[in-house]
Protein backbone atom coordinates (compact mmCIF):
# COMPACT_ATOMS: atom_id res chain seq x y z
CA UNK A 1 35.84 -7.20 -75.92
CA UNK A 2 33.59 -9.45 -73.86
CA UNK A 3 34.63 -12.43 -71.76
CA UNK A 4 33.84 -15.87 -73.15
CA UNK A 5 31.83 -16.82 -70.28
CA UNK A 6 31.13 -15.24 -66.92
CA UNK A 7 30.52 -17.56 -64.38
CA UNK A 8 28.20 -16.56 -60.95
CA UNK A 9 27.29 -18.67 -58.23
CA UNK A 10 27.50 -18.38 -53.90
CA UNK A 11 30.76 -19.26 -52.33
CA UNK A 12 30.97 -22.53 -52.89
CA UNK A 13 29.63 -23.30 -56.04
CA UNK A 14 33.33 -23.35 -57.35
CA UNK A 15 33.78 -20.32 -60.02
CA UNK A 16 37.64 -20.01 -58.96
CA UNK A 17 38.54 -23.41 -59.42
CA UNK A 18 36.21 -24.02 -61.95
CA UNK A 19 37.07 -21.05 -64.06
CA UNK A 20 40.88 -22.11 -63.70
CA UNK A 21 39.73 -25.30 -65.34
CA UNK A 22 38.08 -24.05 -67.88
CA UNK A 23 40.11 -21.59 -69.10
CA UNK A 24 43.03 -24.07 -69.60
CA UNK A 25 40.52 -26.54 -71.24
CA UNK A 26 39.80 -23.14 -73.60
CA UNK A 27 43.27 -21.95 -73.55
CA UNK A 28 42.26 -18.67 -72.47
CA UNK A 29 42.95 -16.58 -69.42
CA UNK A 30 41.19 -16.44 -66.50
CA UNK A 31 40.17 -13.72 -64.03
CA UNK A 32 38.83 -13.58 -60.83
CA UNK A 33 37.38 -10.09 -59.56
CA UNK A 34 38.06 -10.78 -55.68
CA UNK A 35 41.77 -10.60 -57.09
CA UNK A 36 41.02 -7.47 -58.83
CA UNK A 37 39.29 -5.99 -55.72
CA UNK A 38 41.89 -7.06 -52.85
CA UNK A 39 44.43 -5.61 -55.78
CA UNK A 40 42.75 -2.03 -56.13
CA UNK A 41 41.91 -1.95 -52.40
CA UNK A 42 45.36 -3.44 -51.38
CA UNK A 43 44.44 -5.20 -49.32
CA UNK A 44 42.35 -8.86 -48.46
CA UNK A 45 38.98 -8.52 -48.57
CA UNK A 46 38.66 -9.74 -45.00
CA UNK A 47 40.31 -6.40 -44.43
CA UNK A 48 38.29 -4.82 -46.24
CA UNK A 49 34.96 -6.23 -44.81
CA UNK A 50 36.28 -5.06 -41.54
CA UNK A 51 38.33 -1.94 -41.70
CA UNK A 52 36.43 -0.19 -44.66
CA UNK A 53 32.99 -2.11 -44.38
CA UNK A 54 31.34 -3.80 -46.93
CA UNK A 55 29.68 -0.93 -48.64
CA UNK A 56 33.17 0.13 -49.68
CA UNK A 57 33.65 -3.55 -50.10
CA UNK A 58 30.78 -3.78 -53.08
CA UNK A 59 31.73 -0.39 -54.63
CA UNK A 60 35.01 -1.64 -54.97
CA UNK A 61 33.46 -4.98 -56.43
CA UNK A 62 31.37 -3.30 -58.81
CA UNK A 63 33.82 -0.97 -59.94
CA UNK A 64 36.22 -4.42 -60.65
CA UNK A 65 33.39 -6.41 -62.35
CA UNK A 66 32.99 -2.88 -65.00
CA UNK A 67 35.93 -2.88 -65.96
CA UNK A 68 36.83 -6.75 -66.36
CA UNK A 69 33.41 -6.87 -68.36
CA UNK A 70 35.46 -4.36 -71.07
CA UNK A 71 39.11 -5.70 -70.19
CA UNK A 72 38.68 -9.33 -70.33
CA UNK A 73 38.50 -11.72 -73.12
CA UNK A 74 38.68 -15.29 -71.41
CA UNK A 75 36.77 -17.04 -68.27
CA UNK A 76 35.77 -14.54 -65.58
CA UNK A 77 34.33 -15.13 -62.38
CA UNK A 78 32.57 -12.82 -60.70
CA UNK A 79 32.49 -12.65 -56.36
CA UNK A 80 29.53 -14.64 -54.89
CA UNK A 81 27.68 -11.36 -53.98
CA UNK A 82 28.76 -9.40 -57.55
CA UNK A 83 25.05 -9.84 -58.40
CA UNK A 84 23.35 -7.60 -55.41
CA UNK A 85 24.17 -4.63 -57.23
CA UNK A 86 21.54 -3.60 -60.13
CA UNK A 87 24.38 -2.06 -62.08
CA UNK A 88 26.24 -5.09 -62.43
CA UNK A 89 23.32 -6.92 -63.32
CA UNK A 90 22.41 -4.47 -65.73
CA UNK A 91 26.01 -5.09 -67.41
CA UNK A 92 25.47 -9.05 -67.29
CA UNK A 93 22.27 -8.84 -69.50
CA UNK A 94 23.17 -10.75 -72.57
CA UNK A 95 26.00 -11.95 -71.70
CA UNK A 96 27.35 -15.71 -71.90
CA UNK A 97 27.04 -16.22 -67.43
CA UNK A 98 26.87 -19.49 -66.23
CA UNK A 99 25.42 -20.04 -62.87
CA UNK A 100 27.24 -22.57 -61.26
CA UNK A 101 24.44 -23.93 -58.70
CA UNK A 102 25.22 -25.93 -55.42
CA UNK A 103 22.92 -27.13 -52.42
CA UNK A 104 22.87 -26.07 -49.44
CA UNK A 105 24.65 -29.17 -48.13
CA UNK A 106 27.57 -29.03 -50.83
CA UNK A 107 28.03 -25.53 -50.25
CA UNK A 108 28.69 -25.54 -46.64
CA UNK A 109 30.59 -28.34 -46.93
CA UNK A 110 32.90 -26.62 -49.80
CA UNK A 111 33.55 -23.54 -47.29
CA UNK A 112 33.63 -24.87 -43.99
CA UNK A 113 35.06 -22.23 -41.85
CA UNK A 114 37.07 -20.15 -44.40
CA UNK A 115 38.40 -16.83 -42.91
CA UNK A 116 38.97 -15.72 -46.60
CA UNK A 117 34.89 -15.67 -46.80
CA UNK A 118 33.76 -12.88 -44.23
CA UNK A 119 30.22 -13.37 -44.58
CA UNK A 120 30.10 -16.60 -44.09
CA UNK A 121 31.64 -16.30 -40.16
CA UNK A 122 29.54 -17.53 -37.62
CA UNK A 123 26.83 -20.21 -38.69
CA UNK A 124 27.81 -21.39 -42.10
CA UNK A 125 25.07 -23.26 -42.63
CA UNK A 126 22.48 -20.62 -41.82
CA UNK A 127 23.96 -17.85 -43.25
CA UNK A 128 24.62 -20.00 -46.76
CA UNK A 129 20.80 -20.99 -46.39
CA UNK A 130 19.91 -17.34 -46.23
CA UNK A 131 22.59 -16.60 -49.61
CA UNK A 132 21.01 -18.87 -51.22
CA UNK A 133 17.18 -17.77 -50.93
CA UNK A 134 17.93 -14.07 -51.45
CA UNK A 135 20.86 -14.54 -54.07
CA UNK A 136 18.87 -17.33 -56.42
CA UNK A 137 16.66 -14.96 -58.40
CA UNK A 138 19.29 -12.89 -58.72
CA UNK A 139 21.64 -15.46 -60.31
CA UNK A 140 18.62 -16.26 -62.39
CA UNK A 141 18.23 -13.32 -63.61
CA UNK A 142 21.62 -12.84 -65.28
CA UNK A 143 22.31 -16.31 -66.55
CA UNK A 144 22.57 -17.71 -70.08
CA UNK A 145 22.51 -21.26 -68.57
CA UNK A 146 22.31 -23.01 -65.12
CA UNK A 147 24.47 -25.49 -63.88
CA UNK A 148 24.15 -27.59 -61.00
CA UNK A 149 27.82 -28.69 -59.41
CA UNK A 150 26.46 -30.85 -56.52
CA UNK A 151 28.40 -33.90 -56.04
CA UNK A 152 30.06 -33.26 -59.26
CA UNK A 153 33.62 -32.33 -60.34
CA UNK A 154 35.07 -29.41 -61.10
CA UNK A 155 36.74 -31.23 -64.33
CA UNK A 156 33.26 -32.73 -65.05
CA UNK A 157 31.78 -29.18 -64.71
CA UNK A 158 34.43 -27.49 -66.32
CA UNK A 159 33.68 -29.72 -69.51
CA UNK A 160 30.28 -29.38 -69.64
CA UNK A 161 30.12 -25.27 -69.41
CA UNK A 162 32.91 -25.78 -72.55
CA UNK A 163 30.70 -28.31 -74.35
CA UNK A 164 27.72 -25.60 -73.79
CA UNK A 165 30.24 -22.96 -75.35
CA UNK A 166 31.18 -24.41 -78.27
């Protein structure tokens, strides 16, 4: 069992509600690994940034994107920084992942100051700049097809990743 479609992207791209979209549009289910992380961890993963650090953080990440990758048939979407680990990666190769692009611009807008996003605390805009040089190739790497979401819906980008599916 493999999901449908994975979908990648930095925080703010729009994977969660995206991938919510979607997978009603598919009538699938949908799964988000940050929920499978803060689940196994029990607790947020602001917590877990700062109480356990985020090494722990990414092992547990990894360890959640494994097993969905085996568990999961519908719309999964994978944590912003799922990609850094060459394991995961290895596990994407293949696979049907959609990288849902954003700019700079939209994706600072899109998180502002959300305390749910610890490493985006501080200067948003700088430290999405920074995401979005070193993450890119990464994203690249594992995806079937790009998609930009700038200045588009979620609905409008939900439809096109299904029109690319079927």
């Amino acid at each position: 069992m493999t999901p449908i479609v994975v979908l990648v992207g930095v925080p703010g791209a729009g994977k969660s509600t995206i991938g919510r979209l979607l997978s009603r549009k598919l009538q699938v289910d949908f799964r988000d690994t940050d929920a499978d992380v803060e689940q196994a961890a029990g607790m947020p993963i602001t917590d877990i940034f700062v109480s356990l650090g985020e090494p722990t953080f990414r092992k547990y990440e990894q360890d959640a994107v494994a097993a969905a990758l085996v568990e999961h048939s519908g719309v999964l979407s994978l944590g912003g920084g799922a990609i850094l680990s060459d394991a995961t990666r290895a596990l994407l190769k293949g696979l049907p992942v959609a990288w849902l692009d954003v700019d700079l611009t939209n994706a600072a807008q899109r998180v502002g100051l959300n305390q749910a996003r610890p490493l985006l605390l501080g200067n948003v805009r700088n430290t999405m700049k920074k995401l979005l040089e070193d993450r890119d190739p990464l994203y690249a790497d594992v995806a079937r097809w790009k998609i930009e979401t700038s200045d588009k819906s979620a609905a409008v980008v939900a439809q096109e990743i299904a029109e690319l599916l079927s």
